[in-house]
PDB file of N, CA and C in Angstrom:
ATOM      1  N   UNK A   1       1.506  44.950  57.762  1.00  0.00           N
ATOM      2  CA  UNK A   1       1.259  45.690  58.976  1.00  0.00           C
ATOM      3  C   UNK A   1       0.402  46.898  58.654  1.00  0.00           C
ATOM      4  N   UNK A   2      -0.590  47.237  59.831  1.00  0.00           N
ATOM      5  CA  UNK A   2      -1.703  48.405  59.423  1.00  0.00           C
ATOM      6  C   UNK A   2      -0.603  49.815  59.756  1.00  0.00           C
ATOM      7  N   UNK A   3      -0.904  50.851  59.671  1.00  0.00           N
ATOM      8  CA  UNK A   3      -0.557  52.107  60.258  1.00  0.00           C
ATOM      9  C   UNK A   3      -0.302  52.001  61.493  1.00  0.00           C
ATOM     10  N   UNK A   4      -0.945  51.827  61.728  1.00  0.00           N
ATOM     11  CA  UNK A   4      -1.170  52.088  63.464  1.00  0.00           C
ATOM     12  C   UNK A   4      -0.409  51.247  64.027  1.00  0.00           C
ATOM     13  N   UNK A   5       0.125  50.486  63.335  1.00  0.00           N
ATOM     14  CA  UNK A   5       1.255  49.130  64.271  1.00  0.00           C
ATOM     15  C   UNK A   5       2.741  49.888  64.337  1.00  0.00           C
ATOM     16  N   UNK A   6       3.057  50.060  65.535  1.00  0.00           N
ATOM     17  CA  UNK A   6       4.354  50.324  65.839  1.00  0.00           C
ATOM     18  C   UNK A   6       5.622  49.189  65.430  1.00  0.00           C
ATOM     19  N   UNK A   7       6.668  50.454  65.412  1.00  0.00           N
ATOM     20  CA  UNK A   7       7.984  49.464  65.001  1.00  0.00           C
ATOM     21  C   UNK A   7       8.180  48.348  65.385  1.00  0.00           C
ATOM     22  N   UNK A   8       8.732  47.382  64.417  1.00  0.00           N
ATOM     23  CA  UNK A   8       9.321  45.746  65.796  1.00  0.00           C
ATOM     24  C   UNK A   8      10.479  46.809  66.697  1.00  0.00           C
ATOM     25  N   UNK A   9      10.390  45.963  67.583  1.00  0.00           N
ATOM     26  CA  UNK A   9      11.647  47.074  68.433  1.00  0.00           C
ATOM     27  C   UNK A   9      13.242  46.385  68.251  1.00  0.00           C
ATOM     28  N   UNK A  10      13.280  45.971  67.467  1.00  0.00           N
ATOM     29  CA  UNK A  10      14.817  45.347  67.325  1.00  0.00           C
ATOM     30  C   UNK A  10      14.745  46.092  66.128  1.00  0.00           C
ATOM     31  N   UNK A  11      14.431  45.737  64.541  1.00  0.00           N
ATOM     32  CA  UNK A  11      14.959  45.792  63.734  1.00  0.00           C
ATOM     33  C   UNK A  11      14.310  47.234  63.115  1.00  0.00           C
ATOM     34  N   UNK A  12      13.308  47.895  63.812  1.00  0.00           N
ATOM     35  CA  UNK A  12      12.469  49.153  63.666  1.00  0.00           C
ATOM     36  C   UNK A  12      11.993  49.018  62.318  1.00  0.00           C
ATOM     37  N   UNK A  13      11.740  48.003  62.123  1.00  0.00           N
ATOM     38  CA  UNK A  13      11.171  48.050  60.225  1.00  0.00           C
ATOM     39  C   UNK A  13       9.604  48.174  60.515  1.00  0.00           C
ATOM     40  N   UNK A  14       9.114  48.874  59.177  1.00  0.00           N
ATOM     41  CA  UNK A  14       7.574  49.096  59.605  1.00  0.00           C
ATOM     42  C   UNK A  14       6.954  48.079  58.957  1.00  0.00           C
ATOM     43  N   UNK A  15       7.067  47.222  57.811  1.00  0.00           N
ATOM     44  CA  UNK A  15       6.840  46.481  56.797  1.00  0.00           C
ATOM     45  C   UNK A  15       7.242  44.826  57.099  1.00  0.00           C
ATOM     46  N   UNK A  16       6.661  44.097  56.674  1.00  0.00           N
ATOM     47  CA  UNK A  16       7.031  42.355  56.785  1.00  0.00           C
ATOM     48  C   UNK A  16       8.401  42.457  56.140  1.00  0.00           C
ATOM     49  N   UNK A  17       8.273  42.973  54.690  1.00  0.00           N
ATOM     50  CA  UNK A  17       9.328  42.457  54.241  1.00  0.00           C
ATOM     51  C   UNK A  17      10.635  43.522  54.537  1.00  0.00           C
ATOM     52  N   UNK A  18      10.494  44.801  55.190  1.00  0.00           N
ATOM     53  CA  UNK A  18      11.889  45.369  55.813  1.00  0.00           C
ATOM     54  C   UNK A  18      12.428  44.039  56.962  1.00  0.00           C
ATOM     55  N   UNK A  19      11.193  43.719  57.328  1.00  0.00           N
ATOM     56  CA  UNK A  19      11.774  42.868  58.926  1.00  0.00           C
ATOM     57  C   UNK A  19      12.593  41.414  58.162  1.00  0.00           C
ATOM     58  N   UNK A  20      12.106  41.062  56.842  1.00  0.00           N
ATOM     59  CA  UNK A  20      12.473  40.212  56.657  1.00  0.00           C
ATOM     60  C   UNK A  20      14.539  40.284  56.251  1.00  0.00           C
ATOM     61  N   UNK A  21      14.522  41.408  55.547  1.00  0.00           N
ATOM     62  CA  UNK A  21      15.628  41.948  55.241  1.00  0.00           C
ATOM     63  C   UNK A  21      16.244  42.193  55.566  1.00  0.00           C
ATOM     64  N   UNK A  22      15.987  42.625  57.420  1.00  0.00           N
ATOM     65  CA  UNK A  22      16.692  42.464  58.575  1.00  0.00           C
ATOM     66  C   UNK A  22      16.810  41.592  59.221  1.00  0.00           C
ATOM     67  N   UNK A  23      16.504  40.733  59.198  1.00  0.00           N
ATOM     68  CA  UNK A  23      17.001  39.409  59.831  1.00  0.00           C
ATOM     69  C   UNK A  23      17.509  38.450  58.494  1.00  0.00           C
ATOM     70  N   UNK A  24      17.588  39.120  57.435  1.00  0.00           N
ATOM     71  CA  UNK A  24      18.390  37.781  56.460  1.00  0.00           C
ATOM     72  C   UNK A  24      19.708  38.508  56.827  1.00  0.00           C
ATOM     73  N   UNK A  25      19.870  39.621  57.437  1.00  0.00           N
ATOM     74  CA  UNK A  25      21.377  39.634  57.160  1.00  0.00           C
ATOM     75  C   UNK A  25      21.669  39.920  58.403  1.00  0.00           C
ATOM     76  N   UNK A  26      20.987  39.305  59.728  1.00  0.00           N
ATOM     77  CA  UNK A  26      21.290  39.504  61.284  1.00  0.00           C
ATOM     78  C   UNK A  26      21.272  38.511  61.748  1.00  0.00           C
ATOM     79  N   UNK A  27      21.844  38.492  62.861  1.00  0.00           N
ATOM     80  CA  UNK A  27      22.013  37.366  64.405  1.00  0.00           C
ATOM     81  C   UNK A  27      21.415  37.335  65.000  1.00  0.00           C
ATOM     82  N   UNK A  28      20.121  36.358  65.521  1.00  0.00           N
ATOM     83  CA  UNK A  28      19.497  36.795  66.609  1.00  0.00           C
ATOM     84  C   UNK A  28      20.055  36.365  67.880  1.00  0.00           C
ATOM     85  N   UNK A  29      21.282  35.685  67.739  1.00  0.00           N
ATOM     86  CA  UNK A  29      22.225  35.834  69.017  1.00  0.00           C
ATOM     87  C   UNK A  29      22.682  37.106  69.445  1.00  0.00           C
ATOM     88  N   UNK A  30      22.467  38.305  68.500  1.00  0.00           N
ATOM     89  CA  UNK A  30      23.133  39.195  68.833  1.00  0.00           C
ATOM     90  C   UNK A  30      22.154  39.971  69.169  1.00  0.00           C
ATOM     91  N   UNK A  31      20.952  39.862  69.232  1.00  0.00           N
ATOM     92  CA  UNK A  31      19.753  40.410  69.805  1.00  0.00           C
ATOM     93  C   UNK A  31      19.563  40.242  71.515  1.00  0.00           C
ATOM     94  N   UNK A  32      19.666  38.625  71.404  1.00  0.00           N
ATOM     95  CA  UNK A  32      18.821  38.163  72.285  1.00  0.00           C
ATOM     96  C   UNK A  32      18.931  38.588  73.156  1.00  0.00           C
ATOM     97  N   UNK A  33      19.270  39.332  74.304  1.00  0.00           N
ATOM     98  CA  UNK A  33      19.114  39.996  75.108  1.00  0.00           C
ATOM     99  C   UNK A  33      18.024  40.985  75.153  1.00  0.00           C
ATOM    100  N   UNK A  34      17.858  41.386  73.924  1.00  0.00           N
ATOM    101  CA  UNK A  34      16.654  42.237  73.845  1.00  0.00           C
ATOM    102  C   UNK A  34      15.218  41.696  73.486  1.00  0.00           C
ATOM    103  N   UNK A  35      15.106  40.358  73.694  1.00  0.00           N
ATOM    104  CA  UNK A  35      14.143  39.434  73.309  1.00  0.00           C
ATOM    105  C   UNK A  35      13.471  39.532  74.509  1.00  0.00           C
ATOM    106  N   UNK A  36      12.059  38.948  74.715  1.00  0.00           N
ATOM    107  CA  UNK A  36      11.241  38.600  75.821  1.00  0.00           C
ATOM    108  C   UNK A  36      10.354  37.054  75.069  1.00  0.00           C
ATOM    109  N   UNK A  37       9.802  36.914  76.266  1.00  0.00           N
ATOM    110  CA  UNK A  37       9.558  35.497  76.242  1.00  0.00           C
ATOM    111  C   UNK A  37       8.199  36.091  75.408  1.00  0.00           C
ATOM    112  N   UNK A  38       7.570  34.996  74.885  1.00  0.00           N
ATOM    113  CA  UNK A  38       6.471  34.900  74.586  1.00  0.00           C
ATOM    114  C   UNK A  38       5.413  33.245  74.287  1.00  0.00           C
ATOM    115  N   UNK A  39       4.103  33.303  74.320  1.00  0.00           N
ATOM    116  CA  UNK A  39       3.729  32.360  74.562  1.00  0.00           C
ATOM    117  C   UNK A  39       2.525  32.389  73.738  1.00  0.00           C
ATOM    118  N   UNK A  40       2.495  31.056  73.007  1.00  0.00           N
ATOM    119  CA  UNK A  40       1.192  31.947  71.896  1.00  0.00           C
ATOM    120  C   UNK A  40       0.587  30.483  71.619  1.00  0.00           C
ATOM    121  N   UNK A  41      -0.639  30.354  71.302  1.00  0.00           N
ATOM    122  CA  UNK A  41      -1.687  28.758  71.196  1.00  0.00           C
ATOM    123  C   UNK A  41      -1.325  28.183  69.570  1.00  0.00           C
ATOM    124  N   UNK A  42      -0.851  27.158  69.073  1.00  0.00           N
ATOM    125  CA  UNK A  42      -1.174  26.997  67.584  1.00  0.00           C
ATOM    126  C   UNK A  42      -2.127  25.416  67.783  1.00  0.00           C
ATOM    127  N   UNK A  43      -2.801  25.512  66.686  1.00  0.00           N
ATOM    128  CA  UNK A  43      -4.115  24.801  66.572  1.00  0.00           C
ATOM    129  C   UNK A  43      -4.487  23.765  65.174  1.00  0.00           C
ATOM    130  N   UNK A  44      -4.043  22.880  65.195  1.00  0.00           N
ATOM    131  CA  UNK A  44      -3.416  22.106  63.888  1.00  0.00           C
ATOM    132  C   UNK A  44      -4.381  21.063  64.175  1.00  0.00           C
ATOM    133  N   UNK A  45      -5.331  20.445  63.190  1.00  0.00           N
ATOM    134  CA  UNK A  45      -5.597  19.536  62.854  1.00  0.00           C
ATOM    135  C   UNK A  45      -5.058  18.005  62.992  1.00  0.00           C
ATOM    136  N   UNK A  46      -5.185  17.191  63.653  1.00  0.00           N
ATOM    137  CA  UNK A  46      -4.508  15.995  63.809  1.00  0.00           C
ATOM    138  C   UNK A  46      -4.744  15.491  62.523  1.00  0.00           C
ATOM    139  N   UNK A  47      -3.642  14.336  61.694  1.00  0.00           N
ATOM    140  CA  UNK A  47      -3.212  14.077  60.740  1.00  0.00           C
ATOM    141  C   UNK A  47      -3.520  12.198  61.396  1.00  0.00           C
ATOM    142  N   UNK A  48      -4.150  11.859  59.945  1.00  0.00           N
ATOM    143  CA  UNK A  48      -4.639  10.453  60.118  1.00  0.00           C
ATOM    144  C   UNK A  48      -3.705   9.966  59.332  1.00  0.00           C
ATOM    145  N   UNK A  49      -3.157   8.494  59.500  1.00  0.00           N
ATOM    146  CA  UNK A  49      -1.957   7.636  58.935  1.00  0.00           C
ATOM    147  C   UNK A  49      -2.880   6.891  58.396  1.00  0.00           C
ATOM    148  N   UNK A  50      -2.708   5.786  57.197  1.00  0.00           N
ATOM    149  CA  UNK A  50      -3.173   4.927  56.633  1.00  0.00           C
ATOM    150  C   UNK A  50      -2.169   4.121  56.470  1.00  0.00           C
ATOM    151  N   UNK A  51      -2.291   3.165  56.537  1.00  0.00           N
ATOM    152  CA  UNK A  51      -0.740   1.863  55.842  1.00  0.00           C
ATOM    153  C   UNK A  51      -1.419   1.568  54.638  1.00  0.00           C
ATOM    154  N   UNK A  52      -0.598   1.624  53.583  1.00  0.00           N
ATOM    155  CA  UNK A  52      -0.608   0.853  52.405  1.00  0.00           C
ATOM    156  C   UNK A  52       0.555   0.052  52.327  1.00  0.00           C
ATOM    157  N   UNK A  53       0.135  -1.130  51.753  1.00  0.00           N
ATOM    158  CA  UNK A  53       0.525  -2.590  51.210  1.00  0.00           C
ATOM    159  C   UNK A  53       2.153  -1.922  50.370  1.00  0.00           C
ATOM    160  N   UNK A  54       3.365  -2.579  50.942  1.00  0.00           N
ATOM    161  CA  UNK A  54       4.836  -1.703  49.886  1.00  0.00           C
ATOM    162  C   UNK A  54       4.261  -1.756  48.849  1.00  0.00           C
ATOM    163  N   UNK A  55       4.276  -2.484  48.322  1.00  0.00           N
ATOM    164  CA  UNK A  55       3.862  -2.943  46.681  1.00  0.00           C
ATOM    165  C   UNK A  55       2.887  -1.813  46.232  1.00  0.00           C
ATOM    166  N   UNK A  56       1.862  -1.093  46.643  1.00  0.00           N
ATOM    167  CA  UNK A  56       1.297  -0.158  46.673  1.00  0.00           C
ATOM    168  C   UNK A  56       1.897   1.081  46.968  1.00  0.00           C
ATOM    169  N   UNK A  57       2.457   0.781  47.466  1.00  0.00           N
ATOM    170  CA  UNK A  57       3.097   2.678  48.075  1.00  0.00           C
ATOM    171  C   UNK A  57       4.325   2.680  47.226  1.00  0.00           C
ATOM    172  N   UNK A  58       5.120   1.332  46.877  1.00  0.00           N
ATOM    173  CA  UNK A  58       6.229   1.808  45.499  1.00  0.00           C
ATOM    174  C   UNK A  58       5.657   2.431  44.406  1.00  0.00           C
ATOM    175  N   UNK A  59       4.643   2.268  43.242  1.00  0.00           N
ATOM    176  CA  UNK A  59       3.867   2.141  43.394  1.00  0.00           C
ATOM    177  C   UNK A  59       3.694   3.796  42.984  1.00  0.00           C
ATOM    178  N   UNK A  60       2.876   4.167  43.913  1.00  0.00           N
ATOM    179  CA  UNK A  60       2.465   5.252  44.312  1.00  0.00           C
ATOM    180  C   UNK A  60       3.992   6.294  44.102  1.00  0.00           C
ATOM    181  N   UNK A  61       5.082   5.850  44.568  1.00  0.00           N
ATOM    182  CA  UNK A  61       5.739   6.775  45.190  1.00  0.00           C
ATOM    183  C   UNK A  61       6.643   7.150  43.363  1.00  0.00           C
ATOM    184  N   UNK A  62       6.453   5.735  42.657  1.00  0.00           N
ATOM    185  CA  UNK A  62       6.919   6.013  41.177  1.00  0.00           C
ATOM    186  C   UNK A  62       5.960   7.252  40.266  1.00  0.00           C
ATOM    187  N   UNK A  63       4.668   7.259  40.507  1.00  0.00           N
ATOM    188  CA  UNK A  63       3.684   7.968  39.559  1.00  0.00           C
ATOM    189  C   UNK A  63       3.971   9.491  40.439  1.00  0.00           C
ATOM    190  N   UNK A  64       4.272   9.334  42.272  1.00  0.00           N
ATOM    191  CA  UNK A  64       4.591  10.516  42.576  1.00  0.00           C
ATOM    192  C   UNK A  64       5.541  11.450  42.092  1.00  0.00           C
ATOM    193  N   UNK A  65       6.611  10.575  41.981  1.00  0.00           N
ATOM    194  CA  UNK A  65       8.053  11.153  41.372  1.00  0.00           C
ATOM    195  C   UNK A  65       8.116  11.941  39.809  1.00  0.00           C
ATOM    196  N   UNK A  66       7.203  11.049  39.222  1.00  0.00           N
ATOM    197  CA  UNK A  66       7.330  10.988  37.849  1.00  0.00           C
ATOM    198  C   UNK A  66       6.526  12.877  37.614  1.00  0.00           C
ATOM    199  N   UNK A  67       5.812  12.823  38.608  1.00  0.00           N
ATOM    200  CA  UNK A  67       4.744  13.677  38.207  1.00  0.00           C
ATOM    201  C   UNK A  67       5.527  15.015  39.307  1.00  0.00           C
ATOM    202  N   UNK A  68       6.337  14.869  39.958  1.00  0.00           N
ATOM    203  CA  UNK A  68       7.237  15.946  41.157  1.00  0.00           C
ATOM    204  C   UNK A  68       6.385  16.204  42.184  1.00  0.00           C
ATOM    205  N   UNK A  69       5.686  15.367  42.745  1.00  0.00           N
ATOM    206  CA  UNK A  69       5.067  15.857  44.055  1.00  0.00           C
ATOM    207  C   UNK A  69       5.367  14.507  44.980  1.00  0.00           C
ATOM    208  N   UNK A  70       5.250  15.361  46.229  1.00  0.00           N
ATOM    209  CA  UNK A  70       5.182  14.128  47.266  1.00  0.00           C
ATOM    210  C   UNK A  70       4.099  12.713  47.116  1.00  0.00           C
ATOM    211  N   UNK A  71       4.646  11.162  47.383  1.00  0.00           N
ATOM    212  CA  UNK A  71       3.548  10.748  47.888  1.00  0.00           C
ATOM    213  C   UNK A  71       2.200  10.583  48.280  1.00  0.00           C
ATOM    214  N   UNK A  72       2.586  11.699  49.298  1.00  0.00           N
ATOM    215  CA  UNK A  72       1.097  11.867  50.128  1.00  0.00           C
ATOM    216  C   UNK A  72       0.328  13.031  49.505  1.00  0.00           C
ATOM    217  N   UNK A  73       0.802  13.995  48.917  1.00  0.00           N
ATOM    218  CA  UNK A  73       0.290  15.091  48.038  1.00  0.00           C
ATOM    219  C   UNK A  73      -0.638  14.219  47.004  1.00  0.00           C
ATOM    220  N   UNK A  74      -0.208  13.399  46.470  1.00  0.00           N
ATOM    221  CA  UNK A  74      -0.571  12.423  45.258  1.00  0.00           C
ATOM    222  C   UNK A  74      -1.597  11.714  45.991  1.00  0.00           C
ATOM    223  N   UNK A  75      -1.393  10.486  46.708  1.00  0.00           N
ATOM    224  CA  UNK A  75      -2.491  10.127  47.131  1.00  0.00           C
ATOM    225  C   UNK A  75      -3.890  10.708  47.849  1.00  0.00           C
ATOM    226  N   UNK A  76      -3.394  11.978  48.376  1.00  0.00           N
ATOM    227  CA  UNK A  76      -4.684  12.865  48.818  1.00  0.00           C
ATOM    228  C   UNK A  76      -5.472  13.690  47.586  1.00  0.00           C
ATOM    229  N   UNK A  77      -4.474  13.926  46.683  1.00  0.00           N
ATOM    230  CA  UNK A  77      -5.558  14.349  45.255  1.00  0.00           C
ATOM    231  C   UNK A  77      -5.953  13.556  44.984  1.00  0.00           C
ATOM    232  N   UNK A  78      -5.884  12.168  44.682  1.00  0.00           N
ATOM    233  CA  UNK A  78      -6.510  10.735  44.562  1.00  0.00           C
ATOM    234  C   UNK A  78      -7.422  10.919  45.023  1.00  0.00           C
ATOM    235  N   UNK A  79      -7.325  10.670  46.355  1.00  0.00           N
ATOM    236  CA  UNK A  79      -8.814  10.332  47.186  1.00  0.00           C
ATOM    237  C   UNK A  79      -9.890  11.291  47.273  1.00  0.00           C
ATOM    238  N   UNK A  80      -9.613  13.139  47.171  1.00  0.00           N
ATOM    239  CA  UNK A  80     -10.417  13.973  46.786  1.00  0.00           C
ATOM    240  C   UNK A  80     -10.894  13.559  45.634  1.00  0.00           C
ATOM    241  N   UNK A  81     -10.507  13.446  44.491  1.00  0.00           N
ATOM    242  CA  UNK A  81     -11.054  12.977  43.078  1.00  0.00           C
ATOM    243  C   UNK A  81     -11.543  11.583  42.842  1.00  0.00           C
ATOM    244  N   UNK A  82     -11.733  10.946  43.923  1.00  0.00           N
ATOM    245  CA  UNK A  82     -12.478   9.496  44.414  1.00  0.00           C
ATOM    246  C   UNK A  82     -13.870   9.984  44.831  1.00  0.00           C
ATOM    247  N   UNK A  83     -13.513  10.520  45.929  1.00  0.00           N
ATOM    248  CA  UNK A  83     -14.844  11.328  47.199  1.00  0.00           C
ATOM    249  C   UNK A  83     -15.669  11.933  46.362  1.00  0.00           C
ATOM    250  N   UNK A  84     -14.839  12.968  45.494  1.00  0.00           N
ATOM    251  CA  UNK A  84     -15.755  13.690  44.421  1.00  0.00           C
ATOM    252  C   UNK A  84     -16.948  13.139  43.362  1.00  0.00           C
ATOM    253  N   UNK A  85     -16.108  11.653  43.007  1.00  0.00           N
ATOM    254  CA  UNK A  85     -17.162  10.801  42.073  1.00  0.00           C
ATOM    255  C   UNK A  85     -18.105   9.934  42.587  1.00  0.00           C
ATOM    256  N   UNK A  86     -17.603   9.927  43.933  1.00  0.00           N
ATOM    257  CA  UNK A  86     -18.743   8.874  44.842  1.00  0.00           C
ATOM    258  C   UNK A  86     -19.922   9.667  45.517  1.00  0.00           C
ATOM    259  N   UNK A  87     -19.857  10.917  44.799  1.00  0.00           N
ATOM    260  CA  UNK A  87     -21.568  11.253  45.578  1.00  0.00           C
ATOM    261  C   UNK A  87     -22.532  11.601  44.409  1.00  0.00           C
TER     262      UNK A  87
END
Protein backbone atom coordinates (compact mmCIF):
# COMPACT_ATOMS: atom_id res chain seq x y z
CA UNK A 1 0.00 0.00 0.00
CA UNK A 2 1.27 3.69 -1.04
CA UNK A 3 1.02 6.48 1.77
CA UNK A 4 -1.68 7.98 0.73
CA UNK A 5 -3.96 4.81 1.00
CA UNK A 6 -6.15 4.98 3.95
CA UNK A 7 -6.83 2.32 6.61
CA UNK A 8 -8.92 -0.97 5.57
CA UNK A 9 -11.78 0.07 7.78
CA UNK A 10 -12.27 -3.18 9.63
CA UNK A 11 -8.95 -4.28 10.58
CA UNK A 12 -7.22 -0.47 10.36
CA UNK A 13 -3.93 -2.10 9.25
CA UNK A 14 -1.88 0.13 6.95
CA UNK A 15 0.27 -2.73 5.38
CA UNK A 16 -0.79 -6.14 3.31
CA UNK A 17 0.77 -8.08 5.67
CA UNK A 18 -0.82 -6.29 9.11
CA UNK A 19 -4.22 -7.04 7.15
CA UNK A 20 -3.05 -10.37 6.66
CA UNK A 21 -2.41 -10.95 10.43
CA UNK A 22 -5.67 -9.73 11.04
CA UNK A 23 -7.67 -11.84 9.44
CA UNK A 24 -5.47 -15.08 10.25
CA UNK A 25 -6.67 -14.67 13.60
CA UNK A 26 -10.42 -13.14 12.79
CA UNK A 27 -14.02 -13.98 11.72
CA UNK A 28 -15.31 -12.45 8.98
CA UNK A 29 -18.66 -13.53 10.31
CA UNK A 30 -17.98 -11.31 12.91
CA UNK A 31 -17.41 -8.43 10.63
CA UNK A 32 -19.90 -8.86 8.24
CA UNK A 33 -22.11 -6.43 9.01
CA UNK A 34 -19.58 -4.00 8.40
CA UNK A 35 -18.93 -5.32 4.90
CA UNK A 36 -20.42 -3.71 1.65
CA UNK A 37 -20.99 -5.28 -1.49
CA UNK A 38 -18.59 -5.01 -4.09
CA UNK A 39 -18.25 -5.82 -7.72
CA UNK A 40 -15.07 -6.03 -9.60
CA UNK A 41 -14.24 -7.56 -13.59
CA UNK A 42 -11.56 -10.61 -13.54
CA UNK A 43 -10.18 -11.43 -16.99
CA UNK A 44 -8.64 -14.95 -17.43
CA UNK A 45 -7.59 -16.43 -20.46
CA UNK A 46 -9.69 -19.40 -21.63
CA UNK A 47 -7.82 -22.71 -21.10
CA UNK A 48 -7.65 -25.22 -24.14
CA UNK A 49 -8.18 -29.16 -23.27
CA UNK A 50 -6.34 -31.67 -25.36
CA UNK A 51 -7.20 -35.54 -24.89
CA UNK A 52 -4.37 -37.74 -24.77
CA UNK A 53 -4.51 -41.48 -25.50
CA UNK A 54 -4.56 -43.23 -21.25
CA UNK A 55 -1.62 -45.03 -22.21
CA UNK A 56 -0.06 -41.63 -22.81
CA UNK A 57 -1.25 -39.62 -20.02
CA UNK A 58 -0.19 -42.73 -17.49
CA UNK A 59 2.61 -42.21 -18.91
CA UNK A 60 3.01 -38.72 -18.53
CA UNK A 61 1.47 -38.64 -15.15
CA UNK A 62 4.53 -41.33 -13.94
CA UNK A 63 7.58 -38.92 -15.28
CA UNK A 64 5.15 -36.12 -13.65
CA UNK A 65 5.22 -37.64 -10.25
CA UNK A 66 8.63 -38.80 -10.36
CA UNK A 67 9.84 -35.33 -11.10
CA UNK A 68 6.87 -33.50 -8.29
CA UNK A 69 4.95 -31.47 -10.60
CA UNK A 70 1.58 -31.67 -11.96
CA UNK A 71 0.74 -33.41 -15.24
CA UNK A 72 -0.19 -30.54 -17.02
CA UNK A 73 2.77 -28.39 -15.60
CA UNK A 74 4.94 -31.22 -17.30
CA UNK A 75 3.33 -31.47 -20.44
CA UNK A 76 3.21 -27.63 -21.04
CA UNK A 77 7.11 -27.41 -20.37
CA UNK A 78 7.18 -30.16 -23.00
CA UNK A 79 5.48 -28.42 -25.55
CA UNK A 80 7.28 -24.93 -24.83
CA UNK A 81 10.62 -26.87 -25.29
CA UNK A 82 9.04 -28.51 -28.57
CA UNK A 83 7.76 -24.89 -29.98
CA UNK A 84 11.17 -23.65 -29.00
CA UNK A 85 13.07 -26.25 -31.35
CA UNK A 86 10.63 -26.01 -34.14
CA UNK A 87 11.50 -22.54 -35.30
Amino acid sequence: MSENEELTSISKASTLEEIAEFWDTHSLADYWDETREATFEVRAERRRRITLDPEVYAQVQNVARKRGVLPETLVNIWLVERLQNAV
